[in-house]
C-alpha atoms as a PDB file:
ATOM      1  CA  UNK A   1     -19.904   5.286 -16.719  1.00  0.00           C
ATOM      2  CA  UNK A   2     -22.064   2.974 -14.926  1.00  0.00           C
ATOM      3  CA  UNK A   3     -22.517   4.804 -11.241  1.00  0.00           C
ATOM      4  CA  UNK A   4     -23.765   1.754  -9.638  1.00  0.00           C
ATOM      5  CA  UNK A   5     -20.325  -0.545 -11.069  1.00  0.00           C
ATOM      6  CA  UNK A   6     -18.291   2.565  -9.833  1.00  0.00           C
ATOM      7  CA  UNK A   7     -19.702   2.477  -6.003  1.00  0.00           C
ATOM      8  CA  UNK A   8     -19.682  -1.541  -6.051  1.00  0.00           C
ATOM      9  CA  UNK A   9     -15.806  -1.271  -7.162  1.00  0.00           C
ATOM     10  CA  UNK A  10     -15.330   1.502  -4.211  1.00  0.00           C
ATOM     11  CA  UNK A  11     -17.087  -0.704  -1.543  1.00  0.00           C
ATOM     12  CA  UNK A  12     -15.201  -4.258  -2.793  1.00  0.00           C
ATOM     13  CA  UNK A  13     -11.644  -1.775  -1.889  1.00  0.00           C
ATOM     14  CA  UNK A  14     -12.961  -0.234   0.847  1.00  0.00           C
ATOM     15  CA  UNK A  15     -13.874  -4.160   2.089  1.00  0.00           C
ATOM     16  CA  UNK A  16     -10.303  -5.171   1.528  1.00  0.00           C
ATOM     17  CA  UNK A  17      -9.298  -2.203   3.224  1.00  0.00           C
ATOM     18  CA  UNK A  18     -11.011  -2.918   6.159  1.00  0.00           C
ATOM     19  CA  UNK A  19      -9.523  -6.515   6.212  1.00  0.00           C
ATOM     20  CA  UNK A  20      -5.894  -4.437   6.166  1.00  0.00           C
ATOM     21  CA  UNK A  21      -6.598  -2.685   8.678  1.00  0.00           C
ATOM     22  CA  UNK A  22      -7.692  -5.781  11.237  1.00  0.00           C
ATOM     23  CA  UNK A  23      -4.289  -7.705   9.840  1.00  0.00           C
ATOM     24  CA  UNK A  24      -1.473  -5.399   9.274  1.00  0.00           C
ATOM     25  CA  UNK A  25       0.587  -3.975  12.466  1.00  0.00           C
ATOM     26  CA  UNK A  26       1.816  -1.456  13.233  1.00  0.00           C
ATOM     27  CA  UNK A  27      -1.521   0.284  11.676  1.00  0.00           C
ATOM     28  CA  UNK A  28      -0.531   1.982   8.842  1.00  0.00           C
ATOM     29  CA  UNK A  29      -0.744   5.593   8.289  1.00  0.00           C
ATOM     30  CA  UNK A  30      -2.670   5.977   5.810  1.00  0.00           C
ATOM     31  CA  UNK A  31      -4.848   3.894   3.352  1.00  0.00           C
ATOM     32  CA  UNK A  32      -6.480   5.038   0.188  1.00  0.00           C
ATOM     33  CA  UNK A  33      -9.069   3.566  -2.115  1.00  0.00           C
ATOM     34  CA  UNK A  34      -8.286   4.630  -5.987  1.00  0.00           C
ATOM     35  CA  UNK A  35     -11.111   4.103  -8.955  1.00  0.00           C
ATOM     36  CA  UNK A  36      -9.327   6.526 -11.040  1.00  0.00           C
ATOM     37  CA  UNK A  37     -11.678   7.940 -14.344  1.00  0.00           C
ATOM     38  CA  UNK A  38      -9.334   5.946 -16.293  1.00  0.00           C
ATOM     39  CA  UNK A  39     -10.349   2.577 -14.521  1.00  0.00           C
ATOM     40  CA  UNK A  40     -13.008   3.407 -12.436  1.00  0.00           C
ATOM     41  CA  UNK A  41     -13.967  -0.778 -11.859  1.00  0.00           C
ATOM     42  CA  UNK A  42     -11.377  -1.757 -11.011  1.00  0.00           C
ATOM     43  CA  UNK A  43     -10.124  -0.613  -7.537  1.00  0.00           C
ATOM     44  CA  UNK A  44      -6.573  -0.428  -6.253  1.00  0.00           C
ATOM     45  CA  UNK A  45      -5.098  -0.122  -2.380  1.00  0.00           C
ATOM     46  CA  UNK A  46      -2.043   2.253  -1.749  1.00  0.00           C
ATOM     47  CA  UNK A  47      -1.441   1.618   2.491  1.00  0.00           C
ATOM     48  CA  UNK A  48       1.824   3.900   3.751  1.00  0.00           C
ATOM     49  CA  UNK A  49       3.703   3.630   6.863  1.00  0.00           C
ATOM     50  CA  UNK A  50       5.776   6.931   8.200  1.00  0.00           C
ATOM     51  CA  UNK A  51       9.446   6.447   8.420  1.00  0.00           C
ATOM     52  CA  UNK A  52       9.010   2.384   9.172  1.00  0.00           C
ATOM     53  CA  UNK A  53      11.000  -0.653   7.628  1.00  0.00           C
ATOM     54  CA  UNK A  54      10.843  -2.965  10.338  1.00  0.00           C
ATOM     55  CA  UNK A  55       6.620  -2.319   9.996  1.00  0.00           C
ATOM     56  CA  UNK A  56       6.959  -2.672   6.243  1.00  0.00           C
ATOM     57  CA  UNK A  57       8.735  -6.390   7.102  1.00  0.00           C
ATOM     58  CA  UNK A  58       5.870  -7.362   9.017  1.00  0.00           C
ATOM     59  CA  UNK A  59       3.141  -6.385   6.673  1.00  0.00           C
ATOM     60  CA  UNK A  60       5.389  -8.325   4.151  1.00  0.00           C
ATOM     61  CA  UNK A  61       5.546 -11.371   6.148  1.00  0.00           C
ATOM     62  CA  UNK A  62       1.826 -10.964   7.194  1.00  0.00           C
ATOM     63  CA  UNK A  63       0.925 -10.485   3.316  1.00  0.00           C
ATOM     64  CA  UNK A  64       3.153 -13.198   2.069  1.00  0.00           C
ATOM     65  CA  UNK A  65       4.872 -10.821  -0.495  1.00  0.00           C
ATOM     66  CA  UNK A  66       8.567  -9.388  -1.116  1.00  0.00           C
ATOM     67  CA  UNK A  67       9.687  -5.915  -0.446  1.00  0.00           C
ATOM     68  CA  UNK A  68      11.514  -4.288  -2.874  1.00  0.00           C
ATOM     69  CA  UNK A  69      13.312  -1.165  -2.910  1.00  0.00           C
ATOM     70  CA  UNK A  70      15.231   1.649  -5.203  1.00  0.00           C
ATOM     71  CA  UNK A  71      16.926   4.652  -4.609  1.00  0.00           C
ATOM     72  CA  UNK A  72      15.343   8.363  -5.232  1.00  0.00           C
ATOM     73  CA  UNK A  73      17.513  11.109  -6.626  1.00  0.00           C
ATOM     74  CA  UNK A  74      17.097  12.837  -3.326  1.00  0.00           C
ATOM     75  CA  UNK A  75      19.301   9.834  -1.353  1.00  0.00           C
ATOM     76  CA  UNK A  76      15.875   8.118  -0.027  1.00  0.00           C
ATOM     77  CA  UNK A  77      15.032   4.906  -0.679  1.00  0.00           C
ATOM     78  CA  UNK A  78      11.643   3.522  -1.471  1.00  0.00           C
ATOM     79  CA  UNK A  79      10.752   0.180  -0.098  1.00  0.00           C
ATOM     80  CA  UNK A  80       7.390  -1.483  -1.240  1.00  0.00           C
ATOM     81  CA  UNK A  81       5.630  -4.569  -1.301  1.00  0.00           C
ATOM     82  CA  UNK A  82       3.201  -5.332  -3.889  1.00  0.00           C
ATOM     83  CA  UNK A  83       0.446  -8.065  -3.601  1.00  0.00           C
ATOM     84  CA  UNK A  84      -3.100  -8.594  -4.362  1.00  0.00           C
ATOM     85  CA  UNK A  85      -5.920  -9.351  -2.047  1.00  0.00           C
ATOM     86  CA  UNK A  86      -8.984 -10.754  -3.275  1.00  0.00           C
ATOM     87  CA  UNK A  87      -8.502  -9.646  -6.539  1.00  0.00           C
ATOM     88  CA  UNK A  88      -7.452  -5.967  -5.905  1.00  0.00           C
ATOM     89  CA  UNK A  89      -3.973  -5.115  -6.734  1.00  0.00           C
ATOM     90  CA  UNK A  90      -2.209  -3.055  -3.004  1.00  0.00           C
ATOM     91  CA  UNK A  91       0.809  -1.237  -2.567  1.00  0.00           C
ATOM     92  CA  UNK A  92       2.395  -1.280   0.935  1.00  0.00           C
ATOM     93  CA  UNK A  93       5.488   0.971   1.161  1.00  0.00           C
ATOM     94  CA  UNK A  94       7.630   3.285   2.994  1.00  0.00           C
ATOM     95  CA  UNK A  95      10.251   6.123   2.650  1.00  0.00           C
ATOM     96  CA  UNK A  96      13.301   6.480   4.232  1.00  0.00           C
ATOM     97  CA  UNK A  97      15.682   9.407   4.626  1.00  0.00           C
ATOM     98  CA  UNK A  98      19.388   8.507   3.523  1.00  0.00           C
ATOM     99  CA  UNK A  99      21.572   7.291   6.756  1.00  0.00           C
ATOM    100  CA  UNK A 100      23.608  10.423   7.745  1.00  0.00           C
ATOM    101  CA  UNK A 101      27.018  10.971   6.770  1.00  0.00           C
ATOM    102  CA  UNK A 102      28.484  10.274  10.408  1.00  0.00           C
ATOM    103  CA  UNK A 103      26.826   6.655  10.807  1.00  0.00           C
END
């Protein structure tokens, strides 16, 4: 593995990262940078928001991209956006407890 391809693939996602982070509100709780062994030039972007659809529709709008969504055994459902931005491949999503019985 080429150590100076690796860092230059870290640094282009931690760029994009840093252009998510000055675009997308609400801020989003947390943002990771993966070069996984298995791919380690080509960066991907996995931004999560706590608890938040309504933030999630925002990014979406903000991104240009379509949220998606399926159910988890557990009742929760998954929403997501996929996209790329300049070049790297990020996943935006939240998850949401099932509504309660009584609503």
């Amino acid at each position: 593995m080429n150590l100076d391809d690796h860092r230059a693939a870290y640094q282009a996602g931690h760029d994009v990262a840093g252009q998510l982070l000055a675009l997308l509100m609400p801020l989003p709780t947390g943002i990771t940078v993966n070069c996984p062994a298995w791919s380690p030039y080509e960066p991907t972007i996995d931004v999560r928001l706590h608890r938040d659809l309504p933030g999630l529709e925002a990014w979406a709008a903000a991104l240009g991209a379509e949220l998606t969504s399926s159910r988890h055994g557990n009742g929760r459902t998954h929403w997501s956006l996929t996209t790329e931005v300049n070049g790297i491949p990020v996943e935006c999503w939240t998850l949401l407890d099932p509504p309660d019985a009584g609503e």
